[in-house]
N, C-alpha and C. Protein backbone atom coordinates (compact mmCIF):
# COMPACT_ATOMS: atom_id res chain seq x y z
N UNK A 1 8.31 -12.92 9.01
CA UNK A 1 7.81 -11.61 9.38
C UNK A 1 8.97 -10.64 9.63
N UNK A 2 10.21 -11.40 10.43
CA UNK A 2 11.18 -10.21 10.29
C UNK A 2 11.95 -9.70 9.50
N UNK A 3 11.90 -10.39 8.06
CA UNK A 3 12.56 -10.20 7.00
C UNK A 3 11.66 -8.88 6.50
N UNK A 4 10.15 -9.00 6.49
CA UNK A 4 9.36 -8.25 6.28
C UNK A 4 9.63 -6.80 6.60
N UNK A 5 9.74 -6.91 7.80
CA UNK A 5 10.07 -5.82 8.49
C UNK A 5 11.13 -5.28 8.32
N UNK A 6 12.28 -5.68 8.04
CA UNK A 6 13.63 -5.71 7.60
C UNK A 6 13.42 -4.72 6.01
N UNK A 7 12.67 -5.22 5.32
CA UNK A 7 12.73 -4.49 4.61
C UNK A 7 11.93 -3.68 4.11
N UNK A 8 11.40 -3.32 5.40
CA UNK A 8 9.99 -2.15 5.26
C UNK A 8 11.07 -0.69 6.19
N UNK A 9 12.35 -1.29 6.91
CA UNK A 9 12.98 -0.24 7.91
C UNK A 9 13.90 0.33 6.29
N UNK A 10 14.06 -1.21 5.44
CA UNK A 10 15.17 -0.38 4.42
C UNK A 10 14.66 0.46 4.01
N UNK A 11 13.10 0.42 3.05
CA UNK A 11 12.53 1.22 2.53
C UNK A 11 12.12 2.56 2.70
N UNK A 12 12.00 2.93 4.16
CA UNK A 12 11.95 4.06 5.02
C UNK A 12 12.82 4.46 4.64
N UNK A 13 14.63 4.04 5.22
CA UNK A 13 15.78 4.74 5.10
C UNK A 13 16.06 5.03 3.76
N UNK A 14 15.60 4.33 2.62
CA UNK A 14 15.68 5.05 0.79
C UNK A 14 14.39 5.69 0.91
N UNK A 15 13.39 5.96 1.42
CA UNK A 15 12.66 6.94 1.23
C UNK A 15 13.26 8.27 1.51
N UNK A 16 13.58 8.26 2.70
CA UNK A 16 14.76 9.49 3.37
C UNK A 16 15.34 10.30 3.09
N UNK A 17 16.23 9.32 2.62
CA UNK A 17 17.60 9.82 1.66
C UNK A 17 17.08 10.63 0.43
N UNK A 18 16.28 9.83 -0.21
CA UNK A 18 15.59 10.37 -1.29
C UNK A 18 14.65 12.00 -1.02
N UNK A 19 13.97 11.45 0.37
CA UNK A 19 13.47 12.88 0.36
C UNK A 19 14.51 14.25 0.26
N UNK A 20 15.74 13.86 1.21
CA UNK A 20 16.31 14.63 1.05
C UNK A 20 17.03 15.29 -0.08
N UNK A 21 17.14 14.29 -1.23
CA UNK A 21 17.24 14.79 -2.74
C UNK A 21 16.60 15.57 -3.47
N UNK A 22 15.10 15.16 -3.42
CA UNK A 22 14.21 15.40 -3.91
C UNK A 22 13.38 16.92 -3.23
N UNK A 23 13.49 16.65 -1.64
CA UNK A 23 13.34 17.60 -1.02
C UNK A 23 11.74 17.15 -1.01
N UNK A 24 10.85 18.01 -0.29
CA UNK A 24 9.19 17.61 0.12
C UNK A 24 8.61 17.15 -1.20
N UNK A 25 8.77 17.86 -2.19
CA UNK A 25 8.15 17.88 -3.64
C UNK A 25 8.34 16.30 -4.59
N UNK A 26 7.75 15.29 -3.37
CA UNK A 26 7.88 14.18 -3.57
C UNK A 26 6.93 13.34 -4.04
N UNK A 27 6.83 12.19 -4.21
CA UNK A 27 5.42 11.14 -4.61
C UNK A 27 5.56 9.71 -4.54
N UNK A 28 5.25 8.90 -4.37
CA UNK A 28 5.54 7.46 -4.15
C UNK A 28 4.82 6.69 -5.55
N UNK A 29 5.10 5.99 -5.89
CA UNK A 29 4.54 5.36 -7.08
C UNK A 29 5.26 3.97 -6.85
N UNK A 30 3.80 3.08 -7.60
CA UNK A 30 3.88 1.97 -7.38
C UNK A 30 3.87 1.00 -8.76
N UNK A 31 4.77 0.12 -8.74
CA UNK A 31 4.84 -0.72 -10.69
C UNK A 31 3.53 -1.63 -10.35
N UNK A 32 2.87 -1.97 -11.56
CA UNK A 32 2.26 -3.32 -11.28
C UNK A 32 2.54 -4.12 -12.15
N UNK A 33 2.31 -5.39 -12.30
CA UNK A 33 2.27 -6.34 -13.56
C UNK A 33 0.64 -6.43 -14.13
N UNK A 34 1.27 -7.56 -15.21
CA UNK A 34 -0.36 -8.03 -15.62
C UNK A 34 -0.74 -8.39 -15.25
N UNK A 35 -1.06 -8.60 -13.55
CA UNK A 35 -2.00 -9.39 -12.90
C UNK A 35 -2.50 -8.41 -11.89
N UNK A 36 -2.06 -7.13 -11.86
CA UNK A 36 -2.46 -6.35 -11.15
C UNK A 36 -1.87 -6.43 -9.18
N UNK A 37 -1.20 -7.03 -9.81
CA UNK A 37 0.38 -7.36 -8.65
C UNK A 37 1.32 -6.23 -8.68
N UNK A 38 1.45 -5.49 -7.53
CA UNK A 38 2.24 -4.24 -7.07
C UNK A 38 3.73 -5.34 -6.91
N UNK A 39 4.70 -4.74 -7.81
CA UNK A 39 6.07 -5.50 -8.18
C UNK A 39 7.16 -4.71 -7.24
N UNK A 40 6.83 -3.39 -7.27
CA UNK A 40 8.06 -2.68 -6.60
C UNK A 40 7.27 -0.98 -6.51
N UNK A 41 7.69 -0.69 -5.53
CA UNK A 41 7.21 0.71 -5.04
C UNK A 41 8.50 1.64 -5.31
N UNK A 42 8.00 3.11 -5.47
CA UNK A 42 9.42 4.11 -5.40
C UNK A 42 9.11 5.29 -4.84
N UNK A 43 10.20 5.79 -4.82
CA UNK A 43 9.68 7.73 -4.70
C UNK A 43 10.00 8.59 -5.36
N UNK A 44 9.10 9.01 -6.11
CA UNK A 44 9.56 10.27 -7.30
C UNK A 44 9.07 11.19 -7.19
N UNK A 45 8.52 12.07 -8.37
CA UNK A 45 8.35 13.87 -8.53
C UNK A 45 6.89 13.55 -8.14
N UNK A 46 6.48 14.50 -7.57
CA UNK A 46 5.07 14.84 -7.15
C UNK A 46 4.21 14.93 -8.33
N UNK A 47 3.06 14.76 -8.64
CA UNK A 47 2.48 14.59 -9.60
C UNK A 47 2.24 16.69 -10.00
N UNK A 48 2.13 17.08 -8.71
CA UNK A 48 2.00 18.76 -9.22
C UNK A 48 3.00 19.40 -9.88
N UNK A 49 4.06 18.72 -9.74
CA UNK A 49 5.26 19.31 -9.92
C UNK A 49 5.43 19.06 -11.71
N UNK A 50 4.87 19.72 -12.48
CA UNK A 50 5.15 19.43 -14.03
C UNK A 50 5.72 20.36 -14.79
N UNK A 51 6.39 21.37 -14.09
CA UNK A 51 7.67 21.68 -14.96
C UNK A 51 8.19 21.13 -15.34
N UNK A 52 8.85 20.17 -14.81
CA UNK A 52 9.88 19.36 -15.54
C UNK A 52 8.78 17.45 -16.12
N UNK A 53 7.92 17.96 -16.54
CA UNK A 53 7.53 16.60 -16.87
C UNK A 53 7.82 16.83 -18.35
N UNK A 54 8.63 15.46 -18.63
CA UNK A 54 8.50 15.28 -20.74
C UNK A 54 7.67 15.73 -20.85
N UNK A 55 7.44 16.56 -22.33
CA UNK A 55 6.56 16.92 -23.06
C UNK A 55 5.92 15.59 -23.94
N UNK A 56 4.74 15.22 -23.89
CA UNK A 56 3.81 14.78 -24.08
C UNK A 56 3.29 13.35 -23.37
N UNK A 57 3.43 13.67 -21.84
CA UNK A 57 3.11 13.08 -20.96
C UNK A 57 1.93 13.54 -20.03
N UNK A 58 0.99 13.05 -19.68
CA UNK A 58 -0.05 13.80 -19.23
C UNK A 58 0.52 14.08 -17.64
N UNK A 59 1.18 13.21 -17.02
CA UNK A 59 1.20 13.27 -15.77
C UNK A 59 2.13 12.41 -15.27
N UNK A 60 3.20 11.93 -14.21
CA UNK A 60 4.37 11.25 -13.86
C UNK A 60 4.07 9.93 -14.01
N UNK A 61 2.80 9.48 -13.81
CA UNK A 61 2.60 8.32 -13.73
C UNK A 61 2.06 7.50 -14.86
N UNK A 62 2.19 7.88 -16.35
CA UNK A 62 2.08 8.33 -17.36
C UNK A 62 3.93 8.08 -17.66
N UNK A 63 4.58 9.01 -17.42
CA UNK A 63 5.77 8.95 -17.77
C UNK A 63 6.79 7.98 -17.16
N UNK A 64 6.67 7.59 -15.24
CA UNK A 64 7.03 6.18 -14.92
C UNK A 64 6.73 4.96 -15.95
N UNK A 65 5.28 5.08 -15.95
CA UNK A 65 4.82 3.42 -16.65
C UNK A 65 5.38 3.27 -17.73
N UNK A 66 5.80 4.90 -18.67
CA UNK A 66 6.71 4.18 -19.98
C UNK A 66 7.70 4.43 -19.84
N UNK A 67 8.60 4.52 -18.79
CA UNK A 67 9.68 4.77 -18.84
C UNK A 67 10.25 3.32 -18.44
N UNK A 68 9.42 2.63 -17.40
CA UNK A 68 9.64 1.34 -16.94
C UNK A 68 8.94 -0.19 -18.08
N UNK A 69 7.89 0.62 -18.91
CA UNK A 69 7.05 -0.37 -19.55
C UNK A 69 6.37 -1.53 -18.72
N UNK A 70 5.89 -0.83 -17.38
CA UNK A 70 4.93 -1.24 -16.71
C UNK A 70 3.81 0.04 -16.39
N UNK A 71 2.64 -0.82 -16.14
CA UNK A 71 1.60 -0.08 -15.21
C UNK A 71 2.33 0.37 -13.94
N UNK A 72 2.31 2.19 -14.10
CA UNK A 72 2.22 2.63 -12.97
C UNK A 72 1.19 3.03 -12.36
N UNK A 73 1.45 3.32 -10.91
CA UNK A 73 -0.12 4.10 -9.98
C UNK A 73 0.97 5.19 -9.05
N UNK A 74 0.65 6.24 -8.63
CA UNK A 74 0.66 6.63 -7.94
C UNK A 74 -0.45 6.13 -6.44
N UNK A 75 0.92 6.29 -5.33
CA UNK A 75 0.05 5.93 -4.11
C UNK A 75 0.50 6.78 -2.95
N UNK A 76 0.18 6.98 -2.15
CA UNK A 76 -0.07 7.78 -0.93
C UNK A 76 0.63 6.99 0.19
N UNK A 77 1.61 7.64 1.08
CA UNK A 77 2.29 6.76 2.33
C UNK A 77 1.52 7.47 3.24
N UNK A 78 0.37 8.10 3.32
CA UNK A 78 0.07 8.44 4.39
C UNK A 78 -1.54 7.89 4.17
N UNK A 79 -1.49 7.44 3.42
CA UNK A 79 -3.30 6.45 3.63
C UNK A 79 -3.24 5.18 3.90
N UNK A 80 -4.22 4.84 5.24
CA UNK A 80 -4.39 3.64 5.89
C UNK A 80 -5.89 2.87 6.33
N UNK A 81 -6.06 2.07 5.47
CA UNK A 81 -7.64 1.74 5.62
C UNK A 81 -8.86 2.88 5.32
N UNK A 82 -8.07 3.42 4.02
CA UNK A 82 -8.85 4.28 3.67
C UNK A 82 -8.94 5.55 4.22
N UNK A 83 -7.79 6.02 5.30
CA UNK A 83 -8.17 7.08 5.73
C UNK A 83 -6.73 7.85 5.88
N UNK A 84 -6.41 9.24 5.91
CA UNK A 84 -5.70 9.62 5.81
C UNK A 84 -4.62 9.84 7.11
N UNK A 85 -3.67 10.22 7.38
CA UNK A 85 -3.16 10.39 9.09
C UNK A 85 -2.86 11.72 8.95
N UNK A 86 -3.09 12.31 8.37
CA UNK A 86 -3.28 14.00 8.52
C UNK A 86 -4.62 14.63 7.82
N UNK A 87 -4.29 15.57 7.76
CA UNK A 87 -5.84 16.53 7.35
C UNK A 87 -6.37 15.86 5.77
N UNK A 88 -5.54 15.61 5.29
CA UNK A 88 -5.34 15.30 3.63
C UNK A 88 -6.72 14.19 3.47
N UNK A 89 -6.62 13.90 1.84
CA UNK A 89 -7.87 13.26 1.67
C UNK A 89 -7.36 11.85 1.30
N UNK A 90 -7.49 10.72 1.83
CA UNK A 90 -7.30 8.88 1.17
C UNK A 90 -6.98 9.26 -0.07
N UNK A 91 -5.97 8.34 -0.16
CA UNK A 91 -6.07 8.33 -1.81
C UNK A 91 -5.48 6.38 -1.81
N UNK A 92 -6.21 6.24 -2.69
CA UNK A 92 -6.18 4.28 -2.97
C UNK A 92 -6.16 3.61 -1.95
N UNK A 93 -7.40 3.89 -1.16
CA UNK A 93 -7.58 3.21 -0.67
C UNK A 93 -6.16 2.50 0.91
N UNK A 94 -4.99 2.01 0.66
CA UNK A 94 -3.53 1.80 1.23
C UNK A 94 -3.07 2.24 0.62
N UNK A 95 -1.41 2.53 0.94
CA UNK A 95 -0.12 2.70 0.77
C UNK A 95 0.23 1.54 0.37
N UNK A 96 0.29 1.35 -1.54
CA UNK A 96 0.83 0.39 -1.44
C UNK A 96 1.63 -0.33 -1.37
N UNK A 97 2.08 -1.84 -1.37
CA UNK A 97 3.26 -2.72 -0.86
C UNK A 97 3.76 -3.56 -2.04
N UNK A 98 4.85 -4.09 -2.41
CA UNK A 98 4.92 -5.25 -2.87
C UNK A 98 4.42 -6.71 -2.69
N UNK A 99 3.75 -6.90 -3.67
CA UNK A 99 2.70 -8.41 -3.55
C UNK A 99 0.96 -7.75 -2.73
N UNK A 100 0.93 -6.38 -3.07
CA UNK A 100 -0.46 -5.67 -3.02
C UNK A 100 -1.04 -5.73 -4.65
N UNK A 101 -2.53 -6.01 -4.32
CA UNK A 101 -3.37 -5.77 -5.59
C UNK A 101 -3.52 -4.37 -5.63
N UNK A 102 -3.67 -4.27 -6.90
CA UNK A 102 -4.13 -3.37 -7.77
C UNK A 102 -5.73 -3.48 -7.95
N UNK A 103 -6.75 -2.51 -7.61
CA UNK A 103 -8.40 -2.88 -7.90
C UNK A 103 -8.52 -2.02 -8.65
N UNK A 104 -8.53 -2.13 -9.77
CA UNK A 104 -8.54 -0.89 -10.90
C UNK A 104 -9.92 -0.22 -10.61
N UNK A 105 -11.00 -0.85 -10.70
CA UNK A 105 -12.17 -0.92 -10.67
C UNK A 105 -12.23 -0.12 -9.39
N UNK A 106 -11.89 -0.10 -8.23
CA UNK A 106 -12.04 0.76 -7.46
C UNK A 106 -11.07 1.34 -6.60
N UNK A 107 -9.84 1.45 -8.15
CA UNK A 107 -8.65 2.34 -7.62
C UNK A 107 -8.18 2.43 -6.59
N UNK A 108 -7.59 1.23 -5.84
CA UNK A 108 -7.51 1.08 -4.60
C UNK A 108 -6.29 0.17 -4.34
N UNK A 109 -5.74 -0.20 -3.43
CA UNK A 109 -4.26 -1.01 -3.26
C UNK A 109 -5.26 -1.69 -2.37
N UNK A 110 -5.13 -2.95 -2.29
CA UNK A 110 -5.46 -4.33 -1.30
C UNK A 110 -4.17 -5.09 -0.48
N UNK A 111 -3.92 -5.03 0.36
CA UNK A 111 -3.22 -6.28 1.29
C UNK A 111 -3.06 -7.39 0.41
N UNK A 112 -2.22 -8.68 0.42
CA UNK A 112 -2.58 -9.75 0.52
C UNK A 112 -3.40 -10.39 1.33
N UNK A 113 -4.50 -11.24 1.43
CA UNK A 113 -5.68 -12.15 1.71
C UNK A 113 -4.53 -12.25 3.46
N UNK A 114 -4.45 -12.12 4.44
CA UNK A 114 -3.71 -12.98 5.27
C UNK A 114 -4.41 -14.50 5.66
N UNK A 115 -5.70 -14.31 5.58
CA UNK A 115 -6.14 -15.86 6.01
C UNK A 115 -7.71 -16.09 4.93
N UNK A 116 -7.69 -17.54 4.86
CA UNK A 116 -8.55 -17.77 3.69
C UNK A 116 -10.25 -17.43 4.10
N UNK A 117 -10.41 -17.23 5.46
CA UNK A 117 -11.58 -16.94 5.87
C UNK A 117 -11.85 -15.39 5.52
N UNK A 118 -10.60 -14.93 5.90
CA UNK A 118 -11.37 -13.29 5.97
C UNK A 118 -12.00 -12.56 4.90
N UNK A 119 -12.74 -11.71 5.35
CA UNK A 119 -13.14 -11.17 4.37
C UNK A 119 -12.66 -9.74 4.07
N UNK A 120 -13.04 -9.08 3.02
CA UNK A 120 -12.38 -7.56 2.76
C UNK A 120 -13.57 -6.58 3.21
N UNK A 121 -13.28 -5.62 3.71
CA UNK A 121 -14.23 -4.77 3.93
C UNK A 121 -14.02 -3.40 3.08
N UNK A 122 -15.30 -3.37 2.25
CA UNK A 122 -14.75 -2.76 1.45
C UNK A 122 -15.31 -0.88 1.74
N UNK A 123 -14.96 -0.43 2.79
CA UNK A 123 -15.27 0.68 3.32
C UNK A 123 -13.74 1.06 3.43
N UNK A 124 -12.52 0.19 4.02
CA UNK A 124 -11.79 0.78 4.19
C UNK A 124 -10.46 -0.28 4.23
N UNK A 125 -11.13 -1.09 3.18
CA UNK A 125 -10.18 -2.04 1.84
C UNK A 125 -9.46 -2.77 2.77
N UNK A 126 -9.49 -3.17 3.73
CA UNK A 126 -8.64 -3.91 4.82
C UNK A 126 -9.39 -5.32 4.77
N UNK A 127 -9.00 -6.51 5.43
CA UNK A 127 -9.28 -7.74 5.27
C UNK A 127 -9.45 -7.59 6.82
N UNK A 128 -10.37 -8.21 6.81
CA UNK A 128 -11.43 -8.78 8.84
C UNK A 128 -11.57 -10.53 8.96
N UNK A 129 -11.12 -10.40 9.75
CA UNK A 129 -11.97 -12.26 10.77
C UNK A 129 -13.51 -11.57 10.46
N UNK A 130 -13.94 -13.06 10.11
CA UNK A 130 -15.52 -12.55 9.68
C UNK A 130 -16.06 -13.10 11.75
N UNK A 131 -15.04 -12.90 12.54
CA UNK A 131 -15.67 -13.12 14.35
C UNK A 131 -14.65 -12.04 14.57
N UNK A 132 -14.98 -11.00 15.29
CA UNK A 132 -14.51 -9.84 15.65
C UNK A 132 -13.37 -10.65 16.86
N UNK A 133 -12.63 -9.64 17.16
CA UNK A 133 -11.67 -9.92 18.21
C UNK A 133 -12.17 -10.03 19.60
N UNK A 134 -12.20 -11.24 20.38
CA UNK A 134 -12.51 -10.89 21.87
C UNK A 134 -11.88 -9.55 22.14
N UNK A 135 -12.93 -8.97 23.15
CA UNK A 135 -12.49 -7.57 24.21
C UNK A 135 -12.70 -7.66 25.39
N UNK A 136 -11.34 -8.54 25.61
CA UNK A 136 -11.43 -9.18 26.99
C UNK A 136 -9.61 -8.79 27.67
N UNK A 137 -9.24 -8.08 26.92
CA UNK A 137 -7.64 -7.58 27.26
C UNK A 137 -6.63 -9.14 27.59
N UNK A 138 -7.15 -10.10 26.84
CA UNK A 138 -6.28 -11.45 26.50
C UNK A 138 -5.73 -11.57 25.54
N UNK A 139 -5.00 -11.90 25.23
CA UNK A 139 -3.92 -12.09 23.73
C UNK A 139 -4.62 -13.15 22.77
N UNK A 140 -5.00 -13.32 21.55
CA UNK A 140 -5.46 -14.31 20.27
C UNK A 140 -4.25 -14.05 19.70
N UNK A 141 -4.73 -15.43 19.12
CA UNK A 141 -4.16 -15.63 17.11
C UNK A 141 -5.30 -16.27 16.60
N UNK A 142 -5.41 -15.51 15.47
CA UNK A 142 -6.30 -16.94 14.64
C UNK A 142 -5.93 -17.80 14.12
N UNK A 143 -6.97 -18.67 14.33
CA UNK A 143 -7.13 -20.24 13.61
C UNK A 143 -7.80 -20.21 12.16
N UNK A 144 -7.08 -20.03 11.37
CA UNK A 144 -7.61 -20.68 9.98
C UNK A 144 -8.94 -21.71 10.06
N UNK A 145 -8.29 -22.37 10.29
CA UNK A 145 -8.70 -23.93 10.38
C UNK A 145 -10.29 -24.01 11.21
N UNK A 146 -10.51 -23.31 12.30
CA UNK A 146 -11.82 -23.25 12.92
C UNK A 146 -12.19 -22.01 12.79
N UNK A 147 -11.49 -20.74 12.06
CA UNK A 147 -12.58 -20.05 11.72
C UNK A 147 -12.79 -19.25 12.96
N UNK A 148 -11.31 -19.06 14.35
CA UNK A 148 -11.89 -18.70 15.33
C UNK A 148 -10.88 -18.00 15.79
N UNK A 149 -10.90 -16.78 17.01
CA UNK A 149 -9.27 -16.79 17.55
C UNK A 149 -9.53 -17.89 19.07
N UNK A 150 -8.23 -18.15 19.22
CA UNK A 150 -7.77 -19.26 20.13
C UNK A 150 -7.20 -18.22 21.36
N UNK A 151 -7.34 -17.82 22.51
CA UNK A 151 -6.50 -17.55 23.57
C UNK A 151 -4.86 -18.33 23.19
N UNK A 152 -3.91 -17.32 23.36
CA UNK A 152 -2.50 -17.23 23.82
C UNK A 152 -2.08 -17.72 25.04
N UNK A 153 -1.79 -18.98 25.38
CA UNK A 153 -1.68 -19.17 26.39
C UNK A 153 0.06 -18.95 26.83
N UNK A 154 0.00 -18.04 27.87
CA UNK A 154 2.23 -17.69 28.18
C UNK A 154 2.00 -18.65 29.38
């Protein structure tokens, strides 16, 4: 998990930098493979911004995917379970990650599964314990294995 994190702080700090290149007039885009496996995320030209798009490209993400000869998507760092953190409107569902699906079908970025029980909810594309969290201000983890959370015992 802290490697995870490790390189979710790098990704911030090359987002940054980049913004500051790029300046606001930015966009995040995401590669996928043929399995609909998010390979590597970036930050490029805003999709409005088509002055400078090649001529006979419909749109950046269009011109990423052949520039890389992968499926690109454009994705949103400010959508979370489907919902936006400012006024703005969701877009795919998450922000997506490396080792995130691709749901073509309902244009959306998915998590990885974290546990084999859960299920996806597909209102706001996030994965749930199919047993809600005690609300008892005690600490859980779940149990795979029973299908349950267990009290934290310190």
């Amino acid at each position: 998990m802290a490697v995870i994190a490790i390189l979710f702080l790098q990704q911030v700090q090359v987002q940054s930098v980049l913004a500051d290149i790029i300046g606001e007039d930015m966009a995040h885009y995401a590669f996928i493979n043929d399995n609909n496996i998010v390979t590597e995320v970036i930050v490029g030209i805003n999709e409005d911004n088509t002055e400078t798009l090649p001529e006979g490209f419909a749109d950046w993400e269009a011109w990423y995917g052949d520039f890389r000869g992968q499926t690109c998507k454009r994705t949103s760092y400010n959508t979370s379970a489907n919902a936006h953190s400012g006024d703005g409107t969701p877009f795919r569902g998450n922000y997506a990650g490396i080792g995130y699906t691709y749901d073509a079908d309902n244009d959306v970025f998915i998590a990885p599964k974290p546990y084999s029980k859960w299920v996806l909810n597909e209102s706001t594309w996030i994965w749930e314990a199919p047993v809600a969290y005690p609300d008892d201000d005690k600490d859980y983890i779940w149990n795979d294995n029973t299908g349950a959370w267990e009290e934290v015992i310190k």
